[in-house]
Every structure is written in C-alpha cells, then in structure tokens.
Protein backbone atom coordinates (compact mmCIF):
# COMPACT_ATOMS: atom_id res chain seq x y z
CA UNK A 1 109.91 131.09 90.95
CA UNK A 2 113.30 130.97 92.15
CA UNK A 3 113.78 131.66 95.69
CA UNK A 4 117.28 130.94 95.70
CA UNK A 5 117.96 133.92 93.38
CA UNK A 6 115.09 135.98 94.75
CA UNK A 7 117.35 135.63 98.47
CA UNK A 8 120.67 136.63 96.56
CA UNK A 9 119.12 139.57 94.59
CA UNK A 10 117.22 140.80 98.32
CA UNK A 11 120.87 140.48 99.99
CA UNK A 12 123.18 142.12 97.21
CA UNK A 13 120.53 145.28 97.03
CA UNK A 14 120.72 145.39 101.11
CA UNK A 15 123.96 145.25 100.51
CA UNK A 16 124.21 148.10 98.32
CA UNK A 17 122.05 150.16 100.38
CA UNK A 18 124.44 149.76 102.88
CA UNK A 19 121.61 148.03 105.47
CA UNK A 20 122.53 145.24 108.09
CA UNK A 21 119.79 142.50 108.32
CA UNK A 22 119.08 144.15 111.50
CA UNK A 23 118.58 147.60 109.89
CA UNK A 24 115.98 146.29 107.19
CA UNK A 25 114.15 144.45 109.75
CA UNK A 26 113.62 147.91 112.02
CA UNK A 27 112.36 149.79 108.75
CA UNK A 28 110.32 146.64 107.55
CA UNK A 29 108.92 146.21 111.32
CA UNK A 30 109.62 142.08 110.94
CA UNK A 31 112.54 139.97 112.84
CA UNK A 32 116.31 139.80 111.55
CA UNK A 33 115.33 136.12 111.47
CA UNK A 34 112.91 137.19 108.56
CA UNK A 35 115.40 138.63 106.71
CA UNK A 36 117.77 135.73 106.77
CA UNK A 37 115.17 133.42 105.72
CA UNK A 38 114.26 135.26 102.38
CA UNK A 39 117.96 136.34 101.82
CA UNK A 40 118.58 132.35 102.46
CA UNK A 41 115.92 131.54 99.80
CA UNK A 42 113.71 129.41 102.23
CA UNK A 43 110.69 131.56 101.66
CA UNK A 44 109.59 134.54 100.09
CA UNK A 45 108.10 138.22 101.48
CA UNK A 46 104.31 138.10 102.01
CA UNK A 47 101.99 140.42 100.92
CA UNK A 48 102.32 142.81 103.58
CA UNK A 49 105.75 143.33 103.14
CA UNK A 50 106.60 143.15 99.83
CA UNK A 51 105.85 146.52 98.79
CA UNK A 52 107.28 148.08 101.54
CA UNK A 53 110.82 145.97 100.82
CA UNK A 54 110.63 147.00 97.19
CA UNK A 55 110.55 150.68 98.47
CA UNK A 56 113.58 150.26 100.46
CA UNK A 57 115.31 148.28 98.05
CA UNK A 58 114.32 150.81 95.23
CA UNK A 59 112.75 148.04 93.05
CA UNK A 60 109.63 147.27 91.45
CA UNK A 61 107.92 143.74 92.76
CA UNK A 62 108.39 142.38 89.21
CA UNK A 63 112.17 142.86 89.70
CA UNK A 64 111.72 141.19 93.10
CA UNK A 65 110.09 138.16 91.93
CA UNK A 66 111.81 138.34 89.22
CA UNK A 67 115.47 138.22 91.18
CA UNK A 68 117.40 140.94 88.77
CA UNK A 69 116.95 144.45 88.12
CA UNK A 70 114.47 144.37 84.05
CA UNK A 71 115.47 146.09 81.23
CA UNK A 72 112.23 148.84 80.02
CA UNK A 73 111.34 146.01 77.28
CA UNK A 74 111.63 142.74 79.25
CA UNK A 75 109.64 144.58 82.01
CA UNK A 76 105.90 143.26 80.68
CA UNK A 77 107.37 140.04 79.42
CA UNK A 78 108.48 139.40 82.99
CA UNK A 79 105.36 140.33 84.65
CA UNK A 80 103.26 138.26 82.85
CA UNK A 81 105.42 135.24 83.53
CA UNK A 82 105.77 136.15 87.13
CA UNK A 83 101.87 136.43 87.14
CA UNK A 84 101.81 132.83 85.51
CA UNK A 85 104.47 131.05 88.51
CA UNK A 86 102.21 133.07 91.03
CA UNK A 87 99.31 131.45 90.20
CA UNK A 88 100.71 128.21 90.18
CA UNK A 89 102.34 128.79 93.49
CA UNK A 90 98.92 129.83 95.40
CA UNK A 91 97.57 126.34 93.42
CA UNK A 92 100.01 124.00 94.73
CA UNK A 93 100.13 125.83 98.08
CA UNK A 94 95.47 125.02 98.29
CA UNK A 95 96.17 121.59 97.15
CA UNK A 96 98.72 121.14 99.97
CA UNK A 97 96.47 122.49 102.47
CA UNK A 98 93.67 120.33 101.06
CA UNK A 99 95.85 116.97 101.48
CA UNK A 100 97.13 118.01 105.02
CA UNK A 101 92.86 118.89 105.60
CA UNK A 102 92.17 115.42 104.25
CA UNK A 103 94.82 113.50 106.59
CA UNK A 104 93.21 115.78 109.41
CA UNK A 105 90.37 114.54 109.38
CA UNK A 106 91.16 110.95 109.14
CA UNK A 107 93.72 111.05 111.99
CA UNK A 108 90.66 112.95 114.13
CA UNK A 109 87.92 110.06 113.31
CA UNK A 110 90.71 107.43 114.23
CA UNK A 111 91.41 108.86 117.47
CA UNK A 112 87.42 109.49 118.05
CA UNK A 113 86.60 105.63 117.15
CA UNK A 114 89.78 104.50 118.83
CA UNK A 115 88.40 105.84 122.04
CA UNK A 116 85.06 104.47 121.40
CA UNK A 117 86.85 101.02 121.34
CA UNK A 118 89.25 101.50 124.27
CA UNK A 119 85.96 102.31 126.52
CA UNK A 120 83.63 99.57 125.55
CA UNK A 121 86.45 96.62 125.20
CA UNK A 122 88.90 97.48 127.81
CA UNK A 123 87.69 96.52 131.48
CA UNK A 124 87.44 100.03 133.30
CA UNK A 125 85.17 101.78 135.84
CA UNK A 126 82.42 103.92 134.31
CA UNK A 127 83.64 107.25 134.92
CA UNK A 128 86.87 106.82 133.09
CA UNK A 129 84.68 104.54 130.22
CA UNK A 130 83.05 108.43 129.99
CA UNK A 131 85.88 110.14 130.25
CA UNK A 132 87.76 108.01 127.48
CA UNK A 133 84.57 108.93 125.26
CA UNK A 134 84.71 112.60 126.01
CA UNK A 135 88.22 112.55 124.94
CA UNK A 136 87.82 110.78 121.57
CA UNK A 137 84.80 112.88 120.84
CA UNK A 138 86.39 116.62 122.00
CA UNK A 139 89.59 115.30 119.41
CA UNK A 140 86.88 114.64 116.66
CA UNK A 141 85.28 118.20 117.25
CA UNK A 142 88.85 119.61 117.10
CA UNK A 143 89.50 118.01 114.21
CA UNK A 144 86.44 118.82 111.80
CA UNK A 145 86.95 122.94 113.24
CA UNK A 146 90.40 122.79 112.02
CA UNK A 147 89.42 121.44 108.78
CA UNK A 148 86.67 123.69 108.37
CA UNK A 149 89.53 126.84 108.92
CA UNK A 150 91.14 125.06 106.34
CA UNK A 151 88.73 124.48 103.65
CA UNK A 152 87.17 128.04 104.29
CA UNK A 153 90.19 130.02 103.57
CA UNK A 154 92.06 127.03 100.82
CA UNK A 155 90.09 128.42 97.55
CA UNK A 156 86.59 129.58 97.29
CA UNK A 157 82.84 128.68 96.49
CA UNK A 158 81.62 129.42 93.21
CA UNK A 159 78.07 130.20 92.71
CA UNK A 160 75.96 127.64 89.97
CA UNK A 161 73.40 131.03 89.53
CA UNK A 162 75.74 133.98 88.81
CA UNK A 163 79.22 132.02 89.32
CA UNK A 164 80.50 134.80 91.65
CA UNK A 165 83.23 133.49 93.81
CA UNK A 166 82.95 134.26 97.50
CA UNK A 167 84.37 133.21 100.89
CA UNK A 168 82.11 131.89 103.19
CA UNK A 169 81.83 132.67 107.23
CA UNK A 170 83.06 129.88 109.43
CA UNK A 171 79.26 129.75 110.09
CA UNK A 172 77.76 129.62 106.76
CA UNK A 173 79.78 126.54 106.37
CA UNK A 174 78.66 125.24 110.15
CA UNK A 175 75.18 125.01 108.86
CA UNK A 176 75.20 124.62 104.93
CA UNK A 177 74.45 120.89 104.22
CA UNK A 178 77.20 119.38 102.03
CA UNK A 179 78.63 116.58 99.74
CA UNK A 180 82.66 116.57 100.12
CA UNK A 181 83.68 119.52 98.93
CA UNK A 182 80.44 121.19 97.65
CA UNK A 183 78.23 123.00 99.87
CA UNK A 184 74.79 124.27 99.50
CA UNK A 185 74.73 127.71 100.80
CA UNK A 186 73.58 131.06 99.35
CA UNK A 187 74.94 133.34 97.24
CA UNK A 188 76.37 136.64 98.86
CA UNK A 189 75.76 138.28 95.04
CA UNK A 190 72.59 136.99 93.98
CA UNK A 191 70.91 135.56 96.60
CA UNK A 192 70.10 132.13 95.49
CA UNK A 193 70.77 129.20 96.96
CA UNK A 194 72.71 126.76 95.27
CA UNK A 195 75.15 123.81 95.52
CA UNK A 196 78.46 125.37 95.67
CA UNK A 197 81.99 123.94 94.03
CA UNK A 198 84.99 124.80 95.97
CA UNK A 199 87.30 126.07 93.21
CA UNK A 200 90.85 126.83 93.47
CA UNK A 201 91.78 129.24 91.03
C-alpha cells in the first residue's frame, strides 16, 4: 500500500473541495498535525476516521487505499487487492509488536537480575541492598504487564476444540498457565479448556 500516493490523492481531493488542513481537521474532529501526516504519506487514517474522510472527500475507502478515483470495472479488482496489502499490513504490524514484546521482556529480566547483583556484590547498608531489590523487581513486574498488553491485543487465541478465535481478558491471561506463546485457558465459545495457539491472522 502506497502511502506516498494515498497522502497526494487525500491532499489534491482537499484541495478540490476547497478545505484548508485546518478545515478537514474541525469536520474530522482530529489535529491539523493529523492531516499533514497522512497528506505527507507517513501514516495512514485509522479506522475511526476513515469513513468519515471518505465522506468528506466524496470517495469510497477502496479509492482511498487505493490512492485514485476506480473506474466501475476495476472497482472489485481493486478491493480485493487492497483486502490482500491489508492483511499483510496488520501481519507485519503483530510481528513487530511481537519482536518489540520479546526485547521487552529481556531488557526487564536484565534490569531485575542486574539489581539482584548490584545488592548482594556491591558493599551497601541493608536498607538500600532492599531498596536496590525492590527496584529491579517493580521493573520486572512492569515489564511482564506491558508484555502481557502486548501479546493480548497482537493476534488472538485459537481454540484446539471448536477453533473459534477470541481475545482474552488481561486476567484470563494473568492466571492461564502457559508455554511461550500458547496458553491454556477456556474457550469463550465452547467451553472447554484447551491449550491455546496465539495466531496472527
């Protein structure tokens, strides 16, 4: 998906409209910065906006992603490819937040063992030997939360039973025992418990 093109198209149909950056930022309740941004191709609308730009813009969301106004018979050719670069999109997007997860949690247990270490080989009164340990250990607990936010939304858990795909609650995954990636929870669909693949797609 080209954003580049996607910013052009967004600022030539402002353009036309006879909007300011300012003016489609009122109607689209987001910042001027916004604006710039996707009309600079360094991002795209989200979700909650990209209808409501289409409607000003008097364009379909195929067209948007799509950077050019579609001809009635390229129209379904279109959408199906835009479907396609979608997908891959929200795939490399998981995988990103999976790797950035993964260095999480090694920089947290670092900083939790490197405390341990500072407080039993460097020569220090006891209170700050605790306090050095309190540290390291409220940086690992940080840590693990954050990568629990991240694995709970990055994806989702696919049933062995029924293989519905869910989301889990933050506490489902507290308490569910689990091997990397796969937890063993139960199913919100049909009710068994099972050990649980995080899947992407």
């Amino acid at each position: 998906m080209n954003q580049k093109l996607i910013g052009t198209f967004i600022k030539s149909l402002r353009k036309e409209k006879g909007l300011t950056q300012i003016e489609l930022a009122e109607k689209l309740n987001v910042s001027e910065k916004t604006i710039s941004k996707w009309e600079c191709g360094n991002g795209l609308p989200d979700a909650a906006s990209m209808l409501p730009l289409c409607e000003q813009l008097g364009i379909s969301a195929n067209e948007l992603l799509s950077g050019k106004k579609l001809k009635e018979n390229e129209y379904m050719q279109q959408a199906e490819k835009n479907l396609v670069l979608l997908q891959q999109t929200h795939q490399r997007n998981v995988k990103l937040l999976f790797a950035i997860e993964w260095m999480l949690g090694c920089f947290s247990l670092i900083l939790f063992y490197a405390g341990i270490l500072v407080a039993i080989l460097v020569d220090m009164q006891i209170w700050l030997r605790v306090l050095v340990g309190v540290f390291g250990f409220i940086f690992l607990c940080s840590g693990i939360h954050f990568c629990m936010l991240i694995e709970k939304d990055a994806g989702y858990y696919e049933c062995q039973y029924c293989h519905h795909k869910h989301i889990p609650t933050l506490k489902q995954m507290y308490l569910a025992m689990h091997m990397g990636r796969t937890r063993y929870m139960k199913c919100p669909k049909c009710g068994e418990k099972s050990w649980q693949r995080k899947v992407v797609e």
